[in-house]
Protein backbone atom coordinates (compact mmCIF):
# COMPACT_ATOMS: atom_id res chain seq x y z
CA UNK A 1 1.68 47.14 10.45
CA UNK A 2 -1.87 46.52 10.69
CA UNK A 3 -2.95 43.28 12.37
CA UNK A 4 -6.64 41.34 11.71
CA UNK A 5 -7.96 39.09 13.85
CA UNK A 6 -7.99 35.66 12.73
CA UNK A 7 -10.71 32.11 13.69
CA UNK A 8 -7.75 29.86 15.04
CA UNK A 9 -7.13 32.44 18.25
CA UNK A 10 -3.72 34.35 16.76
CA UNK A 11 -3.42 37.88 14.68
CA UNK A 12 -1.94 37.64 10.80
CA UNK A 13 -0.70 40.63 9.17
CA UNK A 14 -3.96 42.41 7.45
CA UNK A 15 -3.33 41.46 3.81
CA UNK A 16 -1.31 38.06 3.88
CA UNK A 17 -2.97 35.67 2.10
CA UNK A 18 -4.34 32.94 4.17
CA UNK A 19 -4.27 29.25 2.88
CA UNK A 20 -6.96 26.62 3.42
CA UNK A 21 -5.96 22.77 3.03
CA UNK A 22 -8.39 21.06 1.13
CA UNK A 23 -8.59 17.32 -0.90
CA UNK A 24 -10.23 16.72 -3.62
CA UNK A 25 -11.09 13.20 -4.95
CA UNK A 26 -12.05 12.46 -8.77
CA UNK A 27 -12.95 9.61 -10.59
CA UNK A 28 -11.89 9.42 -14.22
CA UNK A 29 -13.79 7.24 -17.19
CA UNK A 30 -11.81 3.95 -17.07
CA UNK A 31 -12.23 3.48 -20.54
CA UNK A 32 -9.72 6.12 -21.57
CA UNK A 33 -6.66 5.47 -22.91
CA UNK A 34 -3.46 5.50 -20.61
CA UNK A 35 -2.30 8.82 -22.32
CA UNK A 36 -5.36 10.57 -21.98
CA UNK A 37 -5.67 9.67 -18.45
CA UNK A 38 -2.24 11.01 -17.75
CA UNK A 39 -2.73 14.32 -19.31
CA UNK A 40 -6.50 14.65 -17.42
CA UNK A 41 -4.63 13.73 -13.79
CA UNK A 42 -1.71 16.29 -14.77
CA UNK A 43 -3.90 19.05 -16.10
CA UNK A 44 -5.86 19.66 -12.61
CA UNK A 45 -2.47 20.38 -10.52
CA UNK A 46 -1.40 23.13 -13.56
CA UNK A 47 -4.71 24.85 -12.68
CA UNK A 48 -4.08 24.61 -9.22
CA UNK A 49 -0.66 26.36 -9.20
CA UNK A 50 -1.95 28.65 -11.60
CA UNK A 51 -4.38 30.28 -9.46
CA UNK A 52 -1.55 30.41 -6.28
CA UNK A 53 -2.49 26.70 -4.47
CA UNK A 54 0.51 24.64 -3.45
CA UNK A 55 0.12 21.11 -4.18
CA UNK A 56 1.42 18.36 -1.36
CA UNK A 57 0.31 15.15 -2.61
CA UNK A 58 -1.36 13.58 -6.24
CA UNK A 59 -2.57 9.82 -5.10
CA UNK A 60 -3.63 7.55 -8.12
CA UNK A 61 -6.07 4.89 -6.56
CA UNK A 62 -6.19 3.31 -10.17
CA UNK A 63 -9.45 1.53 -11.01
CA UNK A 64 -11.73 0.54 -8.78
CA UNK A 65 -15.73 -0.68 -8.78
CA UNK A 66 -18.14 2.06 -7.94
CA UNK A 67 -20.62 1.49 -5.31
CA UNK A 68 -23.66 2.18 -8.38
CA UNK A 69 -23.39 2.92 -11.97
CA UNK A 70 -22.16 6.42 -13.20
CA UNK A 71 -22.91 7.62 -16.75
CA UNK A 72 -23.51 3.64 -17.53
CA UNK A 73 -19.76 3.20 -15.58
CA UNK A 74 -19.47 0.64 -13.43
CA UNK A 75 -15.87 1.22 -12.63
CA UNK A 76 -13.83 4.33 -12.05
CA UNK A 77 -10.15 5.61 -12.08
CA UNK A 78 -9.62 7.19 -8.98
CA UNK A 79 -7.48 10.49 -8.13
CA UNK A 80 -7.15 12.13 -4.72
CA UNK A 81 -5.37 15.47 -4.71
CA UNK A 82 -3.88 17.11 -1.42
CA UNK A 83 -3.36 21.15 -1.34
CA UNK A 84 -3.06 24.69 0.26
CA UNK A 85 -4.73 27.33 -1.49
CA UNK A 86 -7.83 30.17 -1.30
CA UNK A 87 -11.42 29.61 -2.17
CA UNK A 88 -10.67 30.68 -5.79
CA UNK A 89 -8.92 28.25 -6.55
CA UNK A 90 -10.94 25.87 -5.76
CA UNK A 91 -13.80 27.30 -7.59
CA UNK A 92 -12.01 26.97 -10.62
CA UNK A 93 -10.77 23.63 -10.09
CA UNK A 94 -14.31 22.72 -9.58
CA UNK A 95 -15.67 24.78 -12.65
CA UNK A 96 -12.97 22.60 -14.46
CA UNK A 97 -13.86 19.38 -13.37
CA UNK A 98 -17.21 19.75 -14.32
CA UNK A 99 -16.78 20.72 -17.83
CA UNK A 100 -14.48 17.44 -18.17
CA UNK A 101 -16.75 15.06 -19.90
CA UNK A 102 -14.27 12.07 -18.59
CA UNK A 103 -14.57 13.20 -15.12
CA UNK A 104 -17.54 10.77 -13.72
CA UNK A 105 -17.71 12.08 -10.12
CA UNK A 106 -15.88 14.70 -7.76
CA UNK A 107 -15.78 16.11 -4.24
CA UNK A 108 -13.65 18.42 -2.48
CA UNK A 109 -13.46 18.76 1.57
CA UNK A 110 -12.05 21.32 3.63
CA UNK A 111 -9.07 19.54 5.74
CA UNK A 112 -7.78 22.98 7.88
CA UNK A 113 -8.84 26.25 7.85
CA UNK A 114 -6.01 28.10 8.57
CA UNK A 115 -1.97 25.79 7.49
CA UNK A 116 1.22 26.91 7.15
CA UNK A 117 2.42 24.90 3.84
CA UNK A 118 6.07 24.54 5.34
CA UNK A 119 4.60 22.41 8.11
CA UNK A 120 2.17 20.27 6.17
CA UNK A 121 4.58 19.57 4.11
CA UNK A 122 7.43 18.11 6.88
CA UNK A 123 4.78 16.45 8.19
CA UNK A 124 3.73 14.64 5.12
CA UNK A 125 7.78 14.01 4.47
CA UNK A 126 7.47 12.45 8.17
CA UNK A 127 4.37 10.00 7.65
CA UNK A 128 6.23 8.43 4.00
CA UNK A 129 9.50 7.79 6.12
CA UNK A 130 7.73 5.67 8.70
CA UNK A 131 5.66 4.10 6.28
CA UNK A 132 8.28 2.10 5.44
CA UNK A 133 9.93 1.62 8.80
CA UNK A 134 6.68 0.15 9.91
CA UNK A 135 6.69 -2.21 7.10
CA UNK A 136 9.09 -3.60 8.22
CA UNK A 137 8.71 -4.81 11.72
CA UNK A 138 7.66 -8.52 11.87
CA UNK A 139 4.25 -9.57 12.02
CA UNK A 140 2.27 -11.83 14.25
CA UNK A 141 1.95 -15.81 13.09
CA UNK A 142 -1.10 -15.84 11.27
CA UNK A 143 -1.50 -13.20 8.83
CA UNK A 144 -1.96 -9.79 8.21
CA UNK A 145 -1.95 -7.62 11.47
CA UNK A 146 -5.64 -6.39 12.74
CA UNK A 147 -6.88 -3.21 14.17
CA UNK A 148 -9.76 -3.09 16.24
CA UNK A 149 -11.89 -0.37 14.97
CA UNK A 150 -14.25 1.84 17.45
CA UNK A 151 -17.06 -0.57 16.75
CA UNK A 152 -14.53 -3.40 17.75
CA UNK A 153 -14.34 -5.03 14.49
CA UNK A 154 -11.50 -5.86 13.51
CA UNK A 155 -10.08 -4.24 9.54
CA UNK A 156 -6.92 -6.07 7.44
CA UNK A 157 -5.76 -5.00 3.94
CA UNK A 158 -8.49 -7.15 2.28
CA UNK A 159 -11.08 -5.11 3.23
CA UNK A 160 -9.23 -2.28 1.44
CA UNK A 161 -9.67 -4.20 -1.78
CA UNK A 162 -13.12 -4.36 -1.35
CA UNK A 163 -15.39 -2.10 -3.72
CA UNK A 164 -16.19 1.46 -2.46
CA UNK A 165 -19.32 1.73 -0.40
CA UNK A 166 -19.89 -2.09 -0.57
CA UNK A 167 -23.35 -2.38 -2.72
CA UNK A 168 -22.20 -4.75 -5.19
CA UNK A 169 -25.51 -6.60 -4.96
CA UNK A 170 -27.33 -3.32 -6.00
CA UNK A 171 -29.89 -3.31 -2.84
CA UNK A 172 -30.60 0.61 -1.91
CA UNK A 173 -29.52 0.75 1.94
CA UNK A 174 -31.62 3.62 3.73
């Protein structure tokens, strides 16, 4: 067996096929009708497992105000996808998002270089079974619990609702 060197300091058998973790994030005409947005958000994962990526998680956002108008859009129905899989198949994820018409915006990021799918996955399992557990614990008199950030402001679920990138007055911030 031959073995190749690989970035994150270990050897892999030469051949295996090595898996990147990536997300991609779309946003989806809001004007389309609830059947046709189902079949766009289910026909992107197809393509994925049809050129070898394993999917972990589809999030629907749902609608939500863009930062700017889009192709005369001022709102947007938001899809983040989660997945394992080789630089091919992202290309032709991306080739097919942009021959969507109803896809107003994407952008995909490279999470890991180098994931074992097994372990992404438990670990995924393991964040949605404390979700709820922390949920649960009682809050502080007074609402929502807060967070100091880095910057030492303090974040609660309203700012969540607030519209992406926060230029709903339409000044251009430099």
């Amino acid at each position: 067996m031959v073995l190749a060197p690989v970035r994150s300091g270990g050897f892999k058998p030469k051949g295996e096929r090595r898996l990147r973790r990536y997300e991609t994030v779309f946003v989806l005409r809001p004007s389309l009708a609830a059947d046709q947005t189902e079949a766009l958000v289910k026909r992107f994962p197809e393509i994925l497992a049809g050129n070898g990526a394993e999917l972990f998680e589809l999030d629907r956002w749902g609608v939500r105000d863009l930062a700017y108008r889009i192709k005369s859009d001022s709102r947007g129905y938001f899809v983040r996808l989660d997945y394992a899989g080789s630089g091919a198949a992202v290309a032709e994820l991306e080739r097919n998002l942009k021959l969507a018409d109803d896809v107003l915006r994407y952008l995909t990021v490279l999470v890991d270089r180098d994931v074992d799918p097994a372990a992404v996955r438990s670990q995924i399992e393991a964040s949605r079974k404390a979700a709820p557990a922390a949920k649960e614990e009682p809050q502080a008199p007074g609402g929502p619990a807060q967070e100091p950030s880095a910057s030492g402001q303090a974040h609660t679920e309203a700012a969540a609702e607030a519209p992406i990138a926060g230029a709903e007055s339409g000044e251009r911030q430099s």
